[in-house]
C-alpha atoms as a PDB file:
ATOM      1  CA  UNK A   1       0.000   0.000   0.000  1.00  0.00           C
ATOM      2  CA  UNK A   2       3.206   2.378   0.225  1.00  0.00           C
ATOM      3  CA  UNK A   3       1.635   3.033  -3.368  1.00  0.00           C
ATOM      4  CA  UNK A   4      -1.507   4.385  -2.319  1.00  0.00           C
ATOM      5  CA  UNK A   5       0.246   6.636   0.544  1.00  0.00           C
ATOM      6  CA  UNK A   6       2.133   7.887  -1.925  1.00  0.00           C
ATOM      7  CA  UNK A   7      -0.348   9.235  -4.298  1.00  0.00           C
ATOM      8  CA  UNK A   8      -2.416  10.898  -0.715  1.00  0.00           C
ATOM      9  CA  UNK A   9       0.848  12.402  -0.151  1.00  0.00           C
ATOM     10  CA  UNK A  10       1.398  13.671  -3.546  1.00  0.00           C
ATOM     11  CA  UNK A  11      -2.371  15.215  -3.874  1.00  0.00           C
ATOM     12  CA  UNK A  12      -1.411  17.085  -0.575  1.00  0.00           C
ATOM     13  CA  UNK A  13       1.881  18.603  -2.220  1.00  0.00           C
ATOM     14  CA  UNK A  14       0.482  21.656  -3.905  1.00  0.00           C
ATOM     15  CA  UNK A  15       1.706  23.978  -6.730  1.00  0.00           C
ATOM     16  CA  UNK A  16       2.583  27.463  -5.831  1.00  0.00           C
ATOM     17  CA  UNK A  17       0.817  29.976  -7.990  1.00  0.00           C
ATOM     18  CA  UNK A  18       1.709  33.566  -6.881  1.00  0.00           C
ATOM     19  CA  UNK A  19       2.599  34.654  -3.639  1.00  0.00           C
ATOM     20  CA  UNK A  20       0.150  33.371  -1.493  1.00  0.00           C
ATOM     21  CA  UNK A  21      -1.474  31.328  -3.756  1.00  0.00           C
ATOM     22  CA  UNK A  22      -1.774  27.535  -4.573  1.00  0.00           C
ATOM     23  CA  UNK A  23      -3.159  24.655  -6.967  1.00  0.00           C
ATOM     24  CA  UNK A  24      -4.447  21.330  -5.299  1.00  0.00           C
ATOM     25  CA  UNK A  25      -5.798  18.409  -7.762  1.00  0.00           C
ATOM     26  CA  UNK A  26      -7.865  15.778  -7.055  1.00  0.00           C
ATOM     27  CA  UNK A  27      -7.136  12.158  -7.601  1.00  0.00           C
ATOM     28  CA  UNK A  28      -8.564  10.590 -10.895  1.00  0.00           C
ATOM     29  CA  UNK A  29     -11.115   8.134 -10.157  1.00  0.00           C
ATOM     30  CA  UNK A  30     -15.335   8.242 -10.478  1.00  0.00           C
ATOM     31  CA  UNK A  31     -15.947  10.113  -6.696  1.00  0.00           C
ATOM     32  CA  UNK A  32     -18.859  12.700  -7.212  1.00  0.00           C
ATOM     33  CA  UNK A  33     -17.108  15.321  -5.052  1.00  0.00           C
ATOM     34  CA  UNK A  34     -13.857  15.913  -3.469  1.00  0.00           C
ATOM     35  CA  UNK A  35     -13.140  14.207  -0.029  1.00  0.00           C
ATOM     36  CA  UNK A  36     -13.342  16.876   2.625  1.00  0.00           C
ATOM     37  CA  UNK A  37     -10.326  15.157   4.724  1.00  0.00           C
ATOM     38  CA  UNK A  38      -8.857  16.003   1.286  1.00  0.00           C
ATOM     39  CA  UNK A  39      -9.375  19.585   0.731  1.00  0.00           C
ATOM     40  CA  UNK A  40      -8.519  20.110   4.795  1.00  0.00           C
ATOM     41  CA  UNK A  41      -5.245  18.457   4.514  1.00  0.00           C
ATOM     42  CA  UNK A  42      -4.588  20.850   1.452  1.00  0.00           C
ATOM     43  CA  UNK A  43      -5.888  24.161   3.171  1.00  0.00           C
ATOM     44  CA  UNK A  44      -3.311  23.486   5.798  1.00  0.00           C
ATOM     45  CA  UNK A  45      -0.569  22.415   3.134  1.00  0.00           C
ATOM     46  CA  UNK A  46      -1.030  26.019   2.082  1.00  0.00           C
ATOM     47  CA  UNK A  47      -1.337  27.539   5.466  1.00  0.00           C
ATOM     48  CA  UNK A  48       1.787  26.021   6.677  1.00  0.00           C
ATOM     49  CA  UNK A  49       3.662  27.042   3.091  1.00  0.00           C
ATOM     50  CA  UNK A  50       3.586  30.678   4.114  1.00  0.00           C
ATOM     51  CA  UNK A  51       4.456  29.899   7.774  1.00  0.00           C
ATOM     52  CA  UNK A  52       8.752  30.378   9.151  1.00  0.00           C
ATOM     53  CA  UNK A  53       8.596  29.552  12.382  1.00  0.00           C
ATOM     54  CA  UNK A  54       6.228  27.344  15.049  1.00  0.00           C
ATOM     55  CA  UNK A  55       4.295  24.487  14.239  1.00  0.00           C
ATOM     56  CA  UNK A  56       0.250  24.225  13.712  1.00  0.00           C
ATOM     57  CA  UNK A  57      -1.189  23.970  16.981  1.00  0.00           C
ATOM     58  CA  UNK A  58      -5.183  24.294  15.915  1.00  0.00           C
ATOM     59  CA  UNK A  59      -7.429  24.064  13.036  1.00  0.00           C
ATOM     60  CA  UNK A  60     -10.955  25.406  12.121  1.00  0.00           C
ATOM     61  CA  UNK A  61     -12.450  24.654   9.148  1.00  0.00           C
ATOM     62  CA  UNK A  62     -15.835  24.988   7.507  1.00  0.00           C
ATOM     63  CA  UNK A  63     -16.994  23.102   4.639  1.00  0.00           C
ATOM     64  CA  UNK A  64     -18.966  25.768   2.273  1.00  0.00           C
ATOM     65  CA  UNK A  65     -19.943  24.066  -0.895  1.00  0.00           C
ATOM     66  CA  UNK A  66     -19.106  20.289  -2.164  1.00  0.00           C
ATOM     67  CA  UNK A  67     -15.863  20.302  -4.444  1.00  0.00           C
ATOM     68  CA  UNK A  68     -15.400  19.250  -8.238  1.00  0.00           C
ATOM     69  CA  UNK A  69     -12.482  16.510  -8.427  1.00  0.00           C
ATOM     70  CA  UNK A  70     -12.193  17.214 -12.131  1.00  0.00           C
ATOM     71  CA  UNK A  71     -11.185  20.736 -11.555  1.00  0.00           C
ATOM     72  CA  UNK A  72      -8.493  22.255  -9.421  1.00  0.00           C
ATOM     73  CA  UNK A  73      -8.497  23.931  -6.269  1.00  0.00           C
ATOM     74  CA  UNK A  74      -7.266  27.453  -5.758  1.00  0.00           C
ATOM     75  CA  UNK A  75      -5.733  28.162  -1.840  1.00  0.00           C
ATOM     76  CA  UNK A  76      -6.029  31.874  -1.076  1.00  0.00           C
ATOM     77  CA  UNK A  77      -3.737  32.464   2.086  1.00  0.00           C
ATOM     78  CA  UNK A  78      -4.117  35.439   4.005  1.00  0.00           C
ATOM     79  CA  UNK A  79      -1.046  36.479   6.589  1.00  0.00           C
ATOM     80  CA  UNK A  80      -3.563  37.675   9.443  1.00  0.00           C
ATOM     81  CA  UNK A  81      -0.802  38.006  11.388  1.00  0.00           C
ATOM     82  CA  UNK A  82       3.168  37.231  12.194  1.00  0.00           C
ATOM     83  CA  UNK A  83       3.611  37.477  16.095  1.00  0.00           C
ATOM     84  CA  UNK A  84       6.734  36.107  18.554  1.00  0.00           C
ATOM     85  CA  UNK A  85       4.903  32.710  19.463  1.00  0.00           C
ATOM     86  CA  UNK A  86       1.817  32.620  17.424  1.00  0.00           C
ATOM     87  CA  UNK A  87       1.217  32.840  13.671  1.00  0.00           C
ATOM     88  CA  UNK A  88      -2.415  33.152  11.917  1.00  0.00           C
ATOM     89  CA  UNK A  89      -3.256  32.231   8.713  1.00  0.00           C
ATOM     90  CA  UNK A  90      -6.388  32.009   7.262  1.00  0.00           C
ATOM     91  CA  UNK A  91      -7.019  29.729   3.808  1.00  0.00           C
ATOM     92  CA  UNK A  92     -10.034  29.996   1.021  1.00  0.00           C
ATOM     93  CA  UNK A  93     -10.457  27.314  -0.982  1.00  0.00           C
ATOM     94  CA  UNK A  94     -12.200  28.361  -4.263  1.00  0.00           C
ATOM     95  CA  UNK A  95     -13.443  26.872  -7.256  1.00  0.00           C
ATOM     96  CA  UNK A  96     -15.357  28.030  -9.951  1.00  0.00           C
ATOM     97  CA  UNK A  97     -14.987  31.850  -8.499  1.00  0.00           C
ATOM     98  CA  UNK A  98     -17.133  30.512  -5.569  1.00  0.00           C
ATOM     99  CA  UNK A  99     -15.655  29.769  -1.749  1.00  0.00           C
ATOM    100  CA  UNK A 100     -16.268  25.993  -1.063  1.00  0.00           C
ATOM    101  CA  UNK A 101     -13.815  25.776   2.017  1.00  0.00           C
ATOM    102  CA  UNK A 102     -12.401  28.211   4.615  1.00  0.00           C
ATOM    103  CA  UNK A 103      -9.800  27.364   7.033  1.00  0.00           C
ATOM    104  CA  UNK A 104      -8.099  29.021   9.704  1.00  0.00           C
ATOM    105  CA  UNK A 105      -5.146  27.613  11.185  1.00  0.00           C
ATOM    106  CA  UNK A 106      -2.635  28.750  14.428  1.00  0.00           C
ATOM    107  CA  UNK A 107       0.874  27.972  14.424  1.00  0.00           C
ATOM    108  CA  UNK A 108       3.041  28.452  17.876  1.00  0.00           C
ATOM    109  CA  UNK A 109       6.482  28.608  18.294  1.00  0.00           C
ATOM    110  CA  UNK A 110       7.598  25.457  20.875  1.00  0.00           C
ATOM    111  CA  UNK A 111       7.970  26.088  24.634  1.00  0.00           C
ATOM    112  CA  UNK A 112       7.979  24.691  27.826  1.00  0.00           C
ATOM    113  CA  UNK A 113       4.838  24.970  30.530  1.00  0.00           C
ATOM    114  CA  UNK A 114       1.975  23.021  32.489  1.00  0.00           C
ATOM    115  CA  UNK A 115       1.156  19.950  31.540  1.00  0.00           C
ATOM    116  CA  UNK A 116      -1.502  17.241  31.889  1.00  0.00           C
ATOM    117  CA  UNK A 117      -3.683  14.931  29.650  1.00  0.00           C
ATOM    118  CA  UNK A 118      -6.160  12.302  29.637  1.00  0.00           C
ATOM    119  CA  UNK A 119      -5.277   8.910  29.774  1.00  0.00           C
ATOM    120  CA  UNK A 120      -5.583   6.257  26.448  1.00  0.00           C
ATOM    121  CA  UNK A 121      -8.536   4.042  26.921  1.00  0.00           C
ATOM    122  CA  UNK A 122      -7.191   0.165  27.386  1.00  0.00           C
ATOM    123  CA  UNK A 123      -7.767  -1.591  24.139  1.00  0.00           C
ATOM    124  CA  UNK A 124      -6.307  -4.359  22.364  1.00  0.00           C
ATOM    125  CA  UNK A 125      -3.146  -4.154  20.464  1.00  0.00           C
ATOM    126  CA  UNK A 126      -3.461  -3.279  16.670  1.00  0.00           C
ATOM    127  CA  UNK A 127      -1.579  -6.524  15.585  1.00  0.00           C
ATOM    128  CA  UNK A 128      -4.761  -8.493  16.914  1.00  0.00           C
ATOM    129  CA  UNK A 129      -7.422  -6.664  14.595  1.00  0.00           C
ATOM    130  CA  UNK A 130      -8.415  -7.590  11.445  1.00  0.00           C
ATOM    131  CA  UNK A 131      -7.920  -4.585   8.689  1.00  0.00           C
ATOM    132  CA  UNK A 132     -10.259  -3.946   6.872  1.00  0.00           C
ATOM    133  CA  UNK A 133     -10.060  -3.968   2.882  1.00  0.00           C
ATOM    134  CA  UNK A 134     -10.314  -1.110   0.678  1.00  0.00           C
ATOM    135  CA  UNK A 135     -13.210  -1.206  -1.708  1.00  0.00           C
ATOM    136  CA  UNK A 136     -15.371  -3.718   0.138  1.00  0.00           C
ATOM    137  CA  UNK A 137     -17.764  -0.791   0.782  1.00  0.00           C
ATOM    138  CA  UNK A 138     -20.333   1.365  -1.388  1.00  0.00           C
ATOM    139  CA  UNK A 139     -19.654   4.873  -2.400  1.00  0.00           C
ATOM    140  CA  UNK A 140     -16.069   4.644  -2.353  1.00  0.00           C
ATOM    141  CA  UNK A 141     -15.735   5.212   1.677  1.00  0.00           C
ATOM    142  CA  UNK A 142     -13.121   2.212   1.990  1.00  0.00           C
ATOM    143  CA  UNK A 143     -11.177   3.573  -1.157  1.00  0.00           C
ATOM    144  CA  UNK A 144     -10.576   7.178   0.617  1.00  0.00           C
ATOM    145  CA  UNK A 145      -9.074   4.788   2.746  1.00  0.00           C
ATOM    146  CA  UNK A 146      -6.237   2.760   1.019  1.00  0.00           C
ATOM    147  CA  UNK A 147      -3.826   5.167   2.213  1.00  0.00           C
ATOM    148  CA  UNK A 148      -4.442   4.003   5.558  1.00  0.00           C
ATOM    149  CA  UNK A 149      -3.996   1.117   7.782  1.00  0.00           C
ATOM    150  CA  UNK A 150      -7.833   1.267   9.665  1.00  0.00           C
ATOM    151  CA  UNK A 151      -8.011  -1.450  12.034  1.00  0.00           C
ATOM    152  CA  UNK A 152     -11.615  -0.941  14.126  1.00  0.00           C
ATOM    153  CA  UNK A 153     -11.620  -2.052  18.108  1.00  0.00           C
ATOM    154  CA  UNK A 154     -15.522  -1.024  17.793  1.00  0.00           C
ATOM    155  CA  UNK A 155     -17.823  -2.446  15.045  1.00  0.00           C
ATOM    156  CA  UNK A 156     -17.136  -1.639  11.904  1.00  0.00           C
ATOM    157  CA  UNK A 157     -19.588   0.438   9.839  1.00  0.00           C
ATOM    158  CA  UNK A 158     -19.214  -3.015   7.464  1.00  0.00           C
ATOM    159  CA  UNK A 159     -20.808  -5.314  10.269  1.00  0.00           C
ATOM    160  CA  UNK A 160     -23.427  -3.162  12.348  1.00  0.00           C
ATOM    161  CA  UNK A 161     -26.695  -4.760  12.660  1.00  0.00           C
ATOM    162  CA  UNK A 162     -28.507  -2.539  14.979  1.00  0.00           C
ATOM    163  CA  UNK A 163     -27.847   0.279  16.981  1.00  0.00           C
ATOM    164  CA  UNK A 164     -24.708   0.584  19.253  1.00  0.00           C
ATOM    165  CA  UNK A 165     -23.001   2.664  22.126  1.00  0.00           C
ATOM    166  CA  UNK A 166     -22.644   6.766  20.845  1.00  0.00           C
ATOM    167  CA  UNK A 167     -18.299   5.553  20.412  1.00  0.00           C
ATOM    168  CA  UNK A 168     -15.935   4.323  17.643  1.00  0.00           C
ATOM    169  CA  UNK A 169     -12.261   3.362  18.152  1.00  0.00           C
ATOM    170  CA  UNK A 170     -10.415   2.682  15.490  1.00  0.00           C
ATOM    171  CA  UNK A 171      -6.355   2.042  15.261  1.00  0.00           C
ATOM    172  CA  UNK A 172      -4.950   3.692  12.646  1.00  0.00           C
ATOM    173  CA  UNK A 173      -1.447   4.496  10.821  1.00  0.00           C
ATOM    174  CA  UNK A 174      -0.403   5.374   7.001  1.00  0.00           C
ATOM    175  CA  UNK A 175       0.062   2.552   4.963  1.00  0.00           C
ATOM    176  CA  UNK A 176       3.645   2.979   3.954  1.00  0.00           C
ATOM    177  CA  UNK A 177       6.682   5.319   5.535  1.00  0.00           C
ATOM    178  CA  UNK A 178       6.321   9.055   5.591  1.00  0.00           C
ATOM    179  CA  UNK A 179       9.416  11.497   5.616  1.00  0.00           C
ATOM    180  CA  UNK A 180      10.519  13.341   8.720  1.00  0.00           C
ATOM    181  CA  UNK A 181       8.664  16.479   7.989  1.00  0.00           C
ATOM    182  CA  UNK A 182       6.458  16.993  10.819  1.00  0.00           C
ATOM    183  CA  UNK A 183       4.019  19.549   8.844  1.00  0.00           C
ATOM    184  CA  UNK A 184       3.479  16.369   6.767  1.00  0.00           C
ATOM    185  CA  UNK A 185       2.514  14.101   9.466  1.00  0.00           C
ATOM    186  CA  UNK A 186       0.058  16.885  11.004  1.00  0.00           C
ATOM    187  CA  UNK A 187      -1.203  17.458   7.605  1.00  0.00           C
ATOM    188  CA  UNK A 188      -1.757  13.271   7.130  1.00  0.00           C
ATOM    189  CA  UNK A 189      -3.719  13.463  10.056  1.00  0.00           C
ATOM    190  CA  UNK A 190      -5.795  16.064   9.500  1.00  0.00           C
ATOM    191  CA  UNK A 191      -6.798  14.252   6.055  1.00  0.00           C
ATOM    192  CA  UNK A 192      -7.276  10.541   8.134  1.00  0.00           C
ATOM    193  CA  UNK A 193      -9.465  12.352  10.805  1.00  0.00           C
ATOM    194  CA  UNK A 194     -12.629  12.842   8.790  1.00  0.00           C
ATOM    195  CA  UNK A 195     -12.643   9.324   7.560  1.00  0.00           C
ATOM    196  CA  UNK A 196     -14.316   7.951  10.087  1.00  0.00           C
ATOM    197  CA  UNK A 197     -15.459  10.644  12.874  1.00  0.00           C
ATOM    198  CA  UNK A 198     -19.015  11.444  11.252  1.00  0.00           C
ATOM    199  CA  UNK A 199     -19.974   7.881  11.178  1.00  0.00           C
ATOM    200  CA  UNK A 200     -19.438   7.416  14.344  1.00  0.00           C
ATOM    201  CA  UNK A 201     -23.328  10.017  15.059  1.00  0.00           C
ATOM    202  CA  UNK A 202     -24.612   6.843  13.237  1.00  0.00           C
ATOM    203  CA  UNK A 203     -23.584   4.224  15.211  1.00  0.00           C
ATOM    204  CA  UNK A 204     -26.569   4.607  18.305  1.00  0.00           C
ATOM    205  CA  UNK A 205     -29.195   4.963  15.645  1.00  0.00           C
ATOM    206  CA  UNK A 206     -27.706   1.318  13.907  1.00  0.00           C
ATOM    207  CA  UNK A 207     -26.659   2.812  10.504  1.00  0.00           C
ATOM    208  CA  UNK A 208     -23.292   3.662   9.396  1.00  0.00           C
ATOM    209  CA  UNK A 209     -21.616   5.714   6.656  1.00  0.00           C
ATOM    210  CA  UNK A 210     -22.662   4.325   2.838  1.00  0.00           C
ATOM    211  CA  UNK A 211     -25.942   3.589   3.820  1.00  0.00           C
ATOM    212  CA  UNK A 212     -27.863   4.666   0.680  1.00  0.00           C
ATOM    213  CA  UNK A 213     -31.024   6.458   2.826  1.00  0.00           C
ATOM    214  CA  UNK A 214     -28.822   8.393   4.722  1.00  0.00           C
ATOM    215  CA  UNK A 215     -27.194  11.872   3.051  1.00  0.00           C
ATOM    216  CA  UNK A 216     -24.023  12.896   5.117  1.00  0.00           C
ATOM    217  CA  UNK A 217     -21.602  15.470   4.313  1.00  0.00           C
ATOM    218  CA  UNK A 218     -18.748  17.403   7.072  1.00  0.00           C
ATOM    219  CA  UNK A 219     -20.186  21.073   7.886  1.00  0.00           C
ATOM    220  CA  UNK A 220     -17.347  22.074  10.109  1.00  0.00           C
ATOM    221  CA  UNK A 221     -13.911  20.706  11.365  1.00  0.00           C
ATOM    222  CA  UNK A 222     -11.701  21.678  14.372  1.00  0.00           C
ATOM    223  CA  UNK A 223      -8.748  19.861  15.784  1.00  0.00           C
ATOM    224  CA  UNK A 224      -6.164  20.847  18.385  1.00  0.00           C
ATOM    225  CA  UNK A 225      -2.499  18.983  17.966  1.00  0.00           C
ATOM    226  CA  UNK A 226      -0.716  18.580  21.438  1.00  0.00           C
ATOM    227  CA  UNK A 227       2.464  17.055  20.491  1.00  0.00           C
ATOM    228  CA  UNK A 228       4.342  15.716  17.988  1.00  0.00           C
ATOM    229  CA  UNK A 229       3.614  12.225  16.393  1.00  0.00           C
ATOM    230  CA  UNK A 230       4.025  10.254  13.708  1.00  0.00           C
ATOM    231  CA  UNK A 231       1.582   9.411  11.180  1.00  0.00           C
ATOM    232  CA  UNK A 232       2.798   6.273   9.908  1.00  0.00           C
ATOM    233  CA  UNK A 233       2.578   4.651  13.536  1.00  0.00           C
ATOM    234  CA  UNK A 234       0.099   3.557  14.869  1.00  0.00           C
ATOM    235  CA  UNK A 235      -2.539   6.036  16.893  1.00  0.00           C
ATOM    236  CA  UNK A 236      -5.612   5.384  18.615  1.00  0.00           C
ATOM    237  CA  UNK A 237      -8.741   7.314  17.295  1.00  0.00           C
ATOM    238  CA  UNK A 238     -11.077   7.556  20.285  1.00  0.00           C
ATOM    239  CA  UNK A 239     -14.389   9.152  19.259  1.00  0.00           C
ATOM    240  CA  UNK A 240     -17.519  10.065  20.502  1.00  0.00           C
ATOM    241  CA  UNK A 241     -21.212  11.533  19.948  1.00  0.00           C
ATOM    242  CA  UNK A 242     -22.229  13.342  22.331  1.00  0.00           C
ATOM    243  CA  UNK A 243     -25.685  14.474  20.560  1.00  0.00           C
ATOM    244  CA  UNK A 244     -26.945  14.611  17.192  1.00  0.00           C
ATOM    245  CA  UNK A 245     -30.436  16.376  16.148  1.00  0.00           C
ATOM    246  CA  UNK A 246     -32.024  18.490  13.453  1.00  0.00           C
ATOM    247  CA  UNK A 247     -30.449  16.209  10.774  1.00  0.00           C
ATOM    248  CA  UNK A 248     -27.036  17.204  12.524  1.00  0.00           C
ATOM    249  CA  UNK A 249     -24.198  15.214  14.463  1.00  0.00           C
ATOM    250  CA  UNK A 250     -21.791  16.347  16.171  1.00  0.00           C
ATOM    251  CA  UNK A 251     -18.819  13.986  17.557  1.00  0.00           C
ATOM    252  CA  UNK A 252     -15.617  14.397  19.263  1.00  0.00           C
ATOM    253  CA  UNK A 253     -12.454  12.418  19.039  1.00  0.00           C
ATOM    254  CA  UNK A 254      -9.091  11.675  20.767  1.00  0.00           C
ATOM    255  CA  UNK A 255      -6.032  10.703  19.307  1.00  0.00           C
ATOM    256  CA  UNK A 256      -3.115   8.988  21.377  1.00  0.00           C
ATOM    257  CA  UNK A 257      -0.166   7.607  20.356  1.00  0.00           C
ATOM    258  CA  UNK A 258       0.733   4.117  20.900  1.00  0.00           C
ATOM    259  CA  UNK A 259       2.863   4.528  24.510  1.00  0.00           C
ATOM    260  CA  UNK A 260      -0.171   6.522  25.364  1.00  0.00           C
ATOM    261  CA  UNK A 261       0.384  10.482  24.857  1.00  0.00           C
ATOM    262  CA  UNK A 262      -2.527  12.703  24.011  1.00  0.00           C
ATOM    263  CA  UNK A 263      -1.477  14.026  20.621  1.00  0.00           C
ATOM    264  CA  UNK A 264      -4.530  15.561  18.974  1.00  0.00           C
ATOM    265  CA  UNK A 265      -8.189  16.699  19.929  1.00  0.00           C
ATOM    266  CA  UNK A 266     -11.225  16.889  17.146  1.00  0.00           C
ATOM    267  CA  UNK A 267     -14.160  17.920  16.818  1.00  0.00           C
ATOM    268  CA  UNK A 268     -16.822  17.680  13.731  1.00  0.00           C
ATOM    269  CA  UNK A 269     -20.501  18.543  13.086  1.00  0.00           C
ATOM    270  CA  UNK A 270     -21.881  17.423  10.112  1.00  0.00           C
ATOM    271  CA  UNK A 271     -25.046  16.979   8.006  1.00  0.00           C
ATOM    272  CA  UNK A 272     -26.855  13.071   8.522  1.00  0.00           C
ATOM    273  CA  UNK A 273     -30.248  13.589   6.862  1.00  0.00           C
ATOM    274  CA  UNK A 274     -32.834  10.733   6.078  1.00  0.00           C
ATOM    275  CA  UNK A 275     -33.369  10.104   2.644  1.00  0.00           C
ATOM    276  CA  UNK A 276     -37.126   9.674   2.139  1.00  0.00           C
ATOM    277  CA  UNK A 277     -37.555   6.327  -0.551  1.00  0.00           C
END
């Protein structure tokens, strides 16, 4: 699969345009819009291009209109601001001379103070979980995925049969070696975090992403990174809905690393409407 995590990785590399602005493509296959994971990862690719010093420390993103795969996707970055230990940047993504993403992202400059964090829920070892395989699911939700080793502790979306407890945990690490750039790795994970977080408002109500009478699409996106990681070990995805109403979800998530340490926080609403048939 080092294939596959190869092409992710080269649809996140973008093409600098002018000063401040960049080109993203999609990849060529038959999805009906762009993966929003995919136009996220981007946005920050961008953010981060225009960014000397600190690393991304939060995200917030909303997702304005669905995106075209067969046409590209212009970044407009705007320098908000260039401070001692925090950097702004804030990132349109435009096609068609319409806003279908906006993005604004905080970079900080590394230093030393408090410290605490929650602790990784007990769970059994990757290595003893079945992975799933790409393409075994409608609607191309397990293709997104080839990129990815996705190994589920929870029920996968692929065997639910009624409804469940409101969490998901899910194992997860790129399916191939990454380089040493930590933007990279940050920008990996942002793309691998909305693969699977909206599903998991489905999972009480004993549905699950693909099903055909259920429309869902990401309305916003936040995430908070704590530390470094790496994205081609393995982390823990811990996620949770805490409520979900008015053909909204909203869900939460946690990712550790594999000794343990909280790395990253997200959050997601998104739209899961009933089909009438």
């Amino acid at each position: 699969m080092q294939t596959a995590l190869d092409n992710v990785v080269a649809i996140l590399d973008l093409e600098a345009v002018e000063v401040n602005l960049f080109r993203g493509r999609s990849p060529e296959d038959d999805r009906q819009r762009i993966f929003g994971g995919q136009v996220a990862g981007q946005a920050l690719v961008a953010a981060a291009r225009t960014v000397e010093r600190g690393s991304v420390h939060s995200l917030h993103a909303y997702f304005l209109r669905a995106g075209d795969p067969k046409t590209p996707v212009i970044y407009d970055v705007d320098r908000i601001r260039d401070g001692r230990s925090f950097t702004t940047r804030r990132v349109v993504a435009v096609q068609h001379g319409r806003a279908i993403f906006q993005l604004a992202a905080s970079f900080h400059v590394a230093e030393d103070g408090f410290e605490h964090a929650d602790e990784m829920p007990r769970v059994p070892d990757p290595e003893t979980l079945a992975q799933r395989s790409p393409g075994s699911s409608p609607n191309n939700l397990w293709k997104w995925m080839q990129a990815l080793d996705i190994r589920y502790v929870t029920t996968s979306p692929l065997d639910r049969s009624g409804p469940l407890p409101p969490d998901q945990l899910v194992w997860m690490r790129a399916n191939g070696v990454l380089g040493d750039d930590p933007v990279l790795h940050a920008c990996l994970l942002t793309y691998a975090s909305d693969l699977t977080l909206l599903d998991t408002t489905l999972t009480p109500h004993g549905t699950a992403a693909g099903d055909p009478s259920v429309m869902m699409a990401s309305l916003d996106h936040a995430m908070w990174f704590h530390g470094p990681f790496r994205a081609d070990e393995w982390l823990l995805y811990d996620q949770h809905t805490p409520s979900a109403g008015g053909a909204r979800g909203l869900a939460t998530g946690r990712v550790f690393t594999r000794d343990g340490r909280l790395v990253a926080s997200v959050v997601q609403e998104g739209l899961i409407r009933r089909i009438a048939r």
